[in-house]
Protein backbone atom coordinates (compact mmCIF):
# COMPACT_ATOMS: atom_id res chain seq x y z
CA UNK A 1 -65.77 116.98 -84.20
CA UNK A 2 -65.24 121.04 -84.71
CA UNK A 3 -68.08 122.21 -87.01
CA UNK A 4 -66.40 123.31 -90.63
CA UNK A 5 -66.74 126.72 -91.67
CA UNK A 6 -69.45 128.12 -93.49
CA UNK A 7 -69.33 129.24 -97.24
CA UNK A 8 -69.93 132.39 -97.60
CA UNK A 9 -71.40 134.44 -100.16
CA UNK A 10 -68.14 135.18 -101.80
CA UNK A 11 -68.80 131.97 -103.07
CA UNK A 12 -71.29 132.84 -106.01
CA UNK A 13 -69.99 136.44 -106.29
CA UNK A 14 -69.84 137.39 -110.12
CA UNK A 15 -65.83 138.32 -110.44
CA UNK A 16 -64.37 137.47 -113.40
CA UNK A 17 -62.56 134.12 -113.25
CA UNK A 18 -58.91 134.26 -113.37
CA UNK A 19 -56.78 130.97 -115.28
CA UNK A 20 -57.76 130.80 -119.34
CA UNK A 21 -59.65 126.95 -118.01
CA UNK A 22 -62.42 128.68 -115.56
CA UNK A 23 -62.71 131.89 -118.18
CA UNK A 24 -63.08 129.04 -121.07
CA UNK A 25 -65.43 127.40 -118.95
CA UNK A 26 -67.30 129.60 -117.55
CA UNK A 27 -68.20 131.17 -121.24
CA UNK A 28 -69.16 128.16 -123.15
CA UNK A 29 -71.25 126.80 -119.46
CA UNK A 30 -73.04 130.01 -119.89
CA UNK A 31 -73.55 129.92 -123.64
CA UNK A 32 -75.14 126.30 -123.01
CA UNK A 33 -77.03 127.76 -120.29
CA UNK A 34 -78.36 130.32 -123.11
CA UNK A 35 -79.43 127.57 -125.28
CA UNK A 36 -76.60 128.59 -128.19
CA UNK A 37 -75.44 125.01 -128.20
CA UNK A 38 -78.96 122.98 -128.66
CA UNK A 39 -79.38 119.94 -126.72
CA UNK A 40 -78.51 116.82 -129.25
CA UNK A 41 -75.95 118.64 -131.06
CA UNK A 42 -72.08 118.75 -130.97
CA UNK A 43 -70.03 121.26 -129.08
CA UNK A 44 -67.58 123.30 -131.73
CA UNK A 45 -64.68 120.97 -133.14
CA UNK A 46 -61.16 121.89 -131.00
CA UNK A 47 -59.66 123.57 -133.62
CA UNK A 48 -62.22 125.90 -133.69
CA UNK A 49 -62.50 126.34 -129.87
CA UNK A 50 -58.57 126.29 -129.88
CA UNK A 51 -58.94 129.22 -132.60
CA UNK A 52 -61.47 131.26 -130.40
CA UNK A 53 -59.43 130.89 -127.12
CA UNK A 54 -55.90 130.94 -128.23
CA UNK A 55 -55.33 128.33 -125.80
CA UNK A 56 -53.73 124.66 -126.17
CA UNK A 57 -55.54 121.65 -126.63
CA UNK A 58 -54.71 120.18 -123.89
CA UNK A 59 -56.49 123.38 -121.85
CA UNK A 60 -59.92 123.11 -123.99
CA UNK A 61 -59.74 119.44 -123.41
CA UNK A 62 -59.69 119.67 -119.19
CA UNK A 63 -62.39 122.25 -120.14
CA UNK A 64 -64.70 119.82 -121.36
CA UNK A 65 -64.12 117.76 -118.71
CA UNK A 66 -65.45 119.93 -115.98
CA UNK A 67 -68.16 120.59 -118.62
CA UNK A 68 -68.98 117.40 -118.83
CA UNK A 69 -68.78 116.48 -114.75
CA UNK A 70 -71.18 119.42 -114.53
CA UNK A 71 -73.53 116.97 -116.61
CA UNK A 72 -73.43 119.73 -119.82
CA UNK A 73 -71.82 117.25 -122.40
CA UNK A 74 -70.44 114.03 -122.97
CA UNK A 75 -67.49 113.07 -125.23
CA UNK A 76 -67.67 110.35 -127.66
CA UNK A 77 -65.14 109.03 -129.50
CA UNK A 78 -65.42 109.03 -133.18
CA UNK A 79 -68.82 111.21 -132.13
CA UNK A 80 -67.45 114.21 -130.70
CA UNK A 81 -68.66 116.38 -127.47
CA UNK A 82 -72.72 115.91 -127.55
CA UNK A 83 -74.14 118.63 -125.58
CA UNK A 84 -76.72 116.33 -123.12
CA UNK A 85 -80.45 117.09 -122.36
CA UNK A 86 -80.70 120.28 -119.68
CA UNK A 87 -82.88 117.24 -117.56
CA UNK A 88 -78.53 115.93 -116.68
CA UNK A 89 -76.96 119.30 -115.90
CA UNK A 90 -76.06 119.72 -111.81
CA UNK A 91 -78.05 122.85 -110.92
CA UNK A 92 -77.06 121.98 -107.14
CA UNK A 93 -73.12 122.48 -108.34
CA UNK A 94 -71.86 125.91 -107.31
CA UNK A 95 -70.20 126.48 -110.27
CA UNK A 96 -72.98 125.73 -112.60
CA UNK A 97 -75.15 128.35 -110.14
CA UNK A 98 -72.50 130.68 -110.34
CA UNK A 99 -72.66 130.94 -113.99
CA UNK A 100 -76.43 130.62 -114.42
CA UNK A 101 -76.28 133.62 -111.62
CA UNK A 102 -73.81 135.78 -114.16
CA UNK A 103 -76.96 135.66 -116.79
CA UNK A 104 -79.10 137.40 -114.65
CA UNK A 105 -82.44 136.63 -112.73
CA UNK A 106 -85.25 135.70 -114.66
CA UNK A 107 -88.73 135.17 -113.67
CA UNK A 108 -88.57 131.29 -114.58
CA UNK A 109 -85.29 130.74 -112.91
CA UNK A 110 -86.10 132.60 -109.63
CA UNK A 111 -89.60 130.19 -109.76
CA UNK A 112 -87.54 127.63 -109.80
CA UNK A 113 -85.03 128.47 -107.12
CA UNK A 114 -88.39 129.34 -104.54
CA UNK A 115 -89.90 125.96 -105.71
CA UNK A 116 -86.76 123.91 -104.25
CA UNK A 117 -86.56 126.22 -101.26
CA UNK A 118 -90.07 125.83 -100.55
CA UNK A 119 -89.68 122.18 -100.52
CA UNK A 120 -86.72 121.67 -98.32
CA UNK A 121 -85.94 124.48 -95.95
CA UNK A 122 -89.36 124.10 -94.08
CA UNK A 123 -88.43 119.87 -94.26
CA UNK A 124 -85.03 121.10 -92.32
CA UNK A 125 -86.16 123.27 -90.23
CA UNK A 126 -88.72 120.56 -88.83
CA UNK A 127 -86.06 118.00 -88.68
CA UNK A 128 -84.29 120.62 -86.80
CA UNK A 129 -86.72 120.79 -84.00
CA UNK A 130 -86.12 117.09 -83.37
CA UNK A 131 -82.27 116.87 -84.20
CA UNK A 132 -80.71 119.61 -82.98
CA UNK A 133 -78.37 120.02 -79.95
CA UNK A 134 -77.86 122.70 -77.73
CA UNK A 135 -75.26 124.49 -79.44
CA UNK A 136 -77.04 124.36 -82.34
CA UNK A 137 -79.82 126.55 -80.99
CA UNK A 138 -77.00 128.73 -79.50
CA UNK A 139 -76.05 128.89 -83.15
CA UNK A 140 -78.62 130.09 -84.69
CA UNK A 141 -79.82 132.47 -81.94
CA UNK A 142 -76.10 134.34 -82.65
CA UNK A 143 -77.32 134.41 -86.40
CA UNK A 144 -80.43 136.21 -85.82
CA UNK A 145 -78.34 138.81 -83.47
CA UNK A 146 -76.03 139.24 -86.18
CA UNK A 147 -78.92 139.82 -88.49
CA UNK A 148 -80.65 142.65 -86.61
CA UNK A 149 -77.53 144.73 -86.63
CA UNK A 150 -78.00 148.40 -87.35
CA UNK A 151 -75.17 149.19 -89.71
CA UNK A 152 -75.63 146.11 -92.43
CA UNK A 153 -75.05 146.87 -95.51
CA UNK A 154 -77.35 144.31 -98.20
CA UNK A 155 -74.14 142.02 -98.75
CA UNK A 156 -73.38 141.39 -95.15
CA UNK A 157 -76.99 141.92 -94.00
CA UNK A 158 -77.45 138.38 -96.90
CA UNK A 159 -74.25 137.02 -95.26
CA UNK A 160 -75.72 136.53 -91.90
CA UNK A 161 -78.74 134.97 -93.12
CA UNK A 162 -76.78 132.91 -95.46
CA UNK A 163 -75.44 131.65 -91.77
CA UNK A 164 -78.67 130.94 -90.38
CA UNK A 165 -79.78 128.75 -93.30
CA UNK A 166 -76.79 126.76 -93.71
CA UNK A 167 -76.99 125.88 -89.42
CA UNK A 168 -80.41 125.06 -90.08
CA UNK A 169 -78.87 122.39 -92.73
CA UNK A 170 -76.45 121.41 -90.36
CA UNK A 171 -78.59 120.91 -87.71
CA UNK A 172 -81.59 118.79 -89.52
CA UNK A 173 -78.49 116.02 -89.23
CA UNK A 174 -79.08 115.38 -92.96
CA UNK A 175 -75.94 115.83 -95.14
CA UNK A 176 -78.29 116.07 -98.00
CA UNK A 177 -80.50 119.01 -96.31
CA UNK A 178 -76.85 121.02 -96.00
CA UNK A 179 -75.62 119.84 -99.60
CA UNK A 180 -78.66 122.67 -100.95
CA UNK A 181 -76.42 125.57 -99.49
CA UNK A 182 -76.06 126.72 -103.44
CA UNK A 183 -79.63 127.17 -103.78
CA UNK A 184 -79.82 129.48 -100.58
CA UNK A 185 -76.83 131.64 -102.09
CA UNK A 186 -78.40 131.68 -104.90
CA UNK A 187 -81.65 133.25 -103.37
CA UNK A 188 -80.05 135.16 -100.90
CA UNK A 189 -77.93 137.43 -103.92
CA UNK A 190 -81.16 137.83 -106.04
CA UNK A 191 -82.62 138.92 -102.73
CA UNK A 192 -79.48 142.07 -102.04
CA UNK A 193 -79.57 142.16 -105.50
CA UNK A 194 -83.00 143.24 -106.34
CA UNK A 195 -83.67 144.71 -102.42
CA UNK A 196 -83.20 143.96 -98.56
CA UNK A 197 -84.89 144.31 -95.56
CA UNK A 198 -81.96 146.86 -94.58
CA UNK A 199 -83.57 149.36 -96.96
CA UNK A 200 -86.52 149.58 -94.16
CA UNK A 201 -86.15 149.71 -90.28
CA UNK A 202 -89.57 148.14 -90.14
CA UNK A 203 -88.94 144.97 -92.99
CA UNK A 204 -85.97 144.94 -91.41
CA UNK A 205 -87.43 144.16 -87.74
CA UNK A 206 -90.06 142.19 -89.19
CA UNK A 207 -87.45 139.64 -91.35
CA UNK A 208 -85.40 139.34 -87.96
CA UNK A 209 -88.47 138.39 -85.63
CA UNK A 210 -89.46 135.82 -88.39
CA UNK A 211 -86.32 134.20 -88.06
CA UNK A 212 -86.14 133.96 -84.50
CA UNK A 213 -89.31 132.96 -84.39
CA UNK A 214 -88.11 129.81 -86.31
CA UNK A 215 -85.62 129.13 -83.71
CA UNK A 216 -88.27 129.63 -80.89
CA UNK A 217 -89.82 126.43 -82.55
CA UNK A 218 -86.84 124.59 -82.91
CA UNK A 219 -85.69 125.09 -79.31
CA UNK A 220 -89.08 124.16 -78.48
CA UNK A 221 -88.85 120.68 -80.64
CA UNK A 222 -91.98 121.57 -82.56
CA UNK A 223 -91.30 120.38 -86.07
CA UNK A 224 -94.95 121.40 -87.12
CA UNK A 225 -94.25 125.42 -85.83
CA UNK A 226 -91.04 125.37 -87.25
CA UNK A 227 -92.09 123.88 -90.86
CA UNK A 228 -94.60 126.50 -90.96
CA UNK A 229 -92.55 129.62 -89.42
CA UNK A 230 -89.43 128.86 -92.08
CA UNK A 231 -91.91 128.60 -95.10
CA UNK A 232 -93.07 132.27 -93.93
CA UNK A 233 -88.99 133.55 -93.89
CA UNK A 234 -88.86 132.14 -97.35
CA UNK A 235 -92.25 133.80 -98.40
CA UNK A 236 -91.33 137.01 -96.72
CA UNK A 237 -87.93 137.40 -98.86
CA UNK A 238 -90.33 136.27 -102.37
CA UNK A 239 -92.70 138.95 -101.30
CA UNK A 240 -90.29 141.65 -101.23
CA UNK A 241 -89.10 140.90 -104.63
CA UNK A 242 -92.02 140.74 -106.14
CA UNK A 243 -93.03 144.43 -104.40
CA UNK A 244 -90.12 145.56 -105.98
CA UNK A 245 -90.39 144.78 -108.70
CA UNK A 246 -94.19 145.81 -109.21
CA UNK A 247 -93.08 149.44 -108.27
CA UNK A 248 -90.02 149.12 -111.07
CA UNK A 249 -92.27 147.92 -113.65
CA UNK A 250 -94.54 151.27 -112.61
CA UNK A 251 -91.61 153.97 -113.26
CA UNK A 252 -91.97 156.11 -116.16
């Protein structure tokens, strides 16, 4: 079976949605994800929404679908459109990453994105030592060649390793492991965002060898060098936000 085509970065990219539903959308998901709508209580009535928007009921009413497939709110009838407890709301869906990504990066939020990284990308990449097939390493040894191009700029410097990640998914052999690409993205913008290893020749070098030194484990089929090896790519990346972030917070 021919391997599907990776998403790319253009994915979570904060343009401006287009039809009235995804603009509708998009502002009341990120209004919930502000906390304007408290957990317990009732979305607005439709006229009112239908007011704000200038938009047909029938449009605010798809809108609430997706809202509520993206685990925000549930309708009841003769109870209205409960917004539900942030414990049910699909931080793994791109959409609901895309629009927690338009809000900015937090402290808490990027925590919480390292936290899930930390806990599965290692897990992959040592499933990955045991899984993968030939063409996988062939794969990923492209990706780090891409990567240690000269004339990246931070978006398609993060779009390579975006590729590495997501064949490191694919090769683990478990749909699950791939189904996290959001978080990646996720990581990967706050990371050209806030800084990149392009803005040093020697970060630079030293993000590249750590990432083919994860695929000199998994050629090698040792699941314990490669756990520990992708853990230090994903520290690597933290540790230059955090340095940069430090030397913002000292500015005058």
């Amino acid at each position: 079976m021919a391997a599907q085509p990776l998403p790319r970065l253009s994915r979570l990219t904060l343009e401006r949605a287009k039809s009235s539903h995804d603009q509708i959308a998009a502002t009341l998901a990120m209004e919930l994800l502000q906390g304007l709508y408290p957990p317990g209580k009732n979305m607005p009535p439709e006229p009112q929404l239908i007011q704000r928007f200038r938009v047909s009921r029938t449009v605010i009413r798809e809108v609430m679908k997706t809202l509520a497939a993206k685990g925000f709110v549930v309708s009841k009838t003769r109870v209205g459109t409960r917004v539900r407890d942030p414990v049910y709301w699909n931080y793994f869906d791109a959409d609901v990453l895309a629009w927690r990504v338009r809000l900015g990066f937090d402290d808490t939020f990027m925590h919480y994105v390292v936290e899930v990284r930390r806990a599965i990308e290692p897990a992959a990449a040592a499933l990955a030592a045991v899984r993968r097939s030939s063409a996988h390493v062939t794969r990923l040894r492209d990706c780090v060649r891409q990567m240690s191009r000269s004339n990246h700029n931070r978006q398609s410097f993060a779009e390579s390793d975006l590729d590495f990640h997501l064949v490191i998914g694919d090769a683990s052999g478990n749909p699950m492991m791939r189904s996290v690409a959001g978080v990646i993205e996720t990581a990967l913008i706050a990371s050209f965002l806030h800084s990149s290893p392009i803005d040093d020749p020697s970060d630079h070098q030293t993000t590249v060898n750590a990432h083919a030194a994860v695929v000199d484990a998994i050629e090698a089929g040792d699941g314990r060098a490669a756990f520990s090896t992708m853990l230090q790519v994903i520290d690597i990346g933290i540790d230059r936000i955090d340095v940069r972030r430090r030397r913002q917070s000292h500015r005058p």
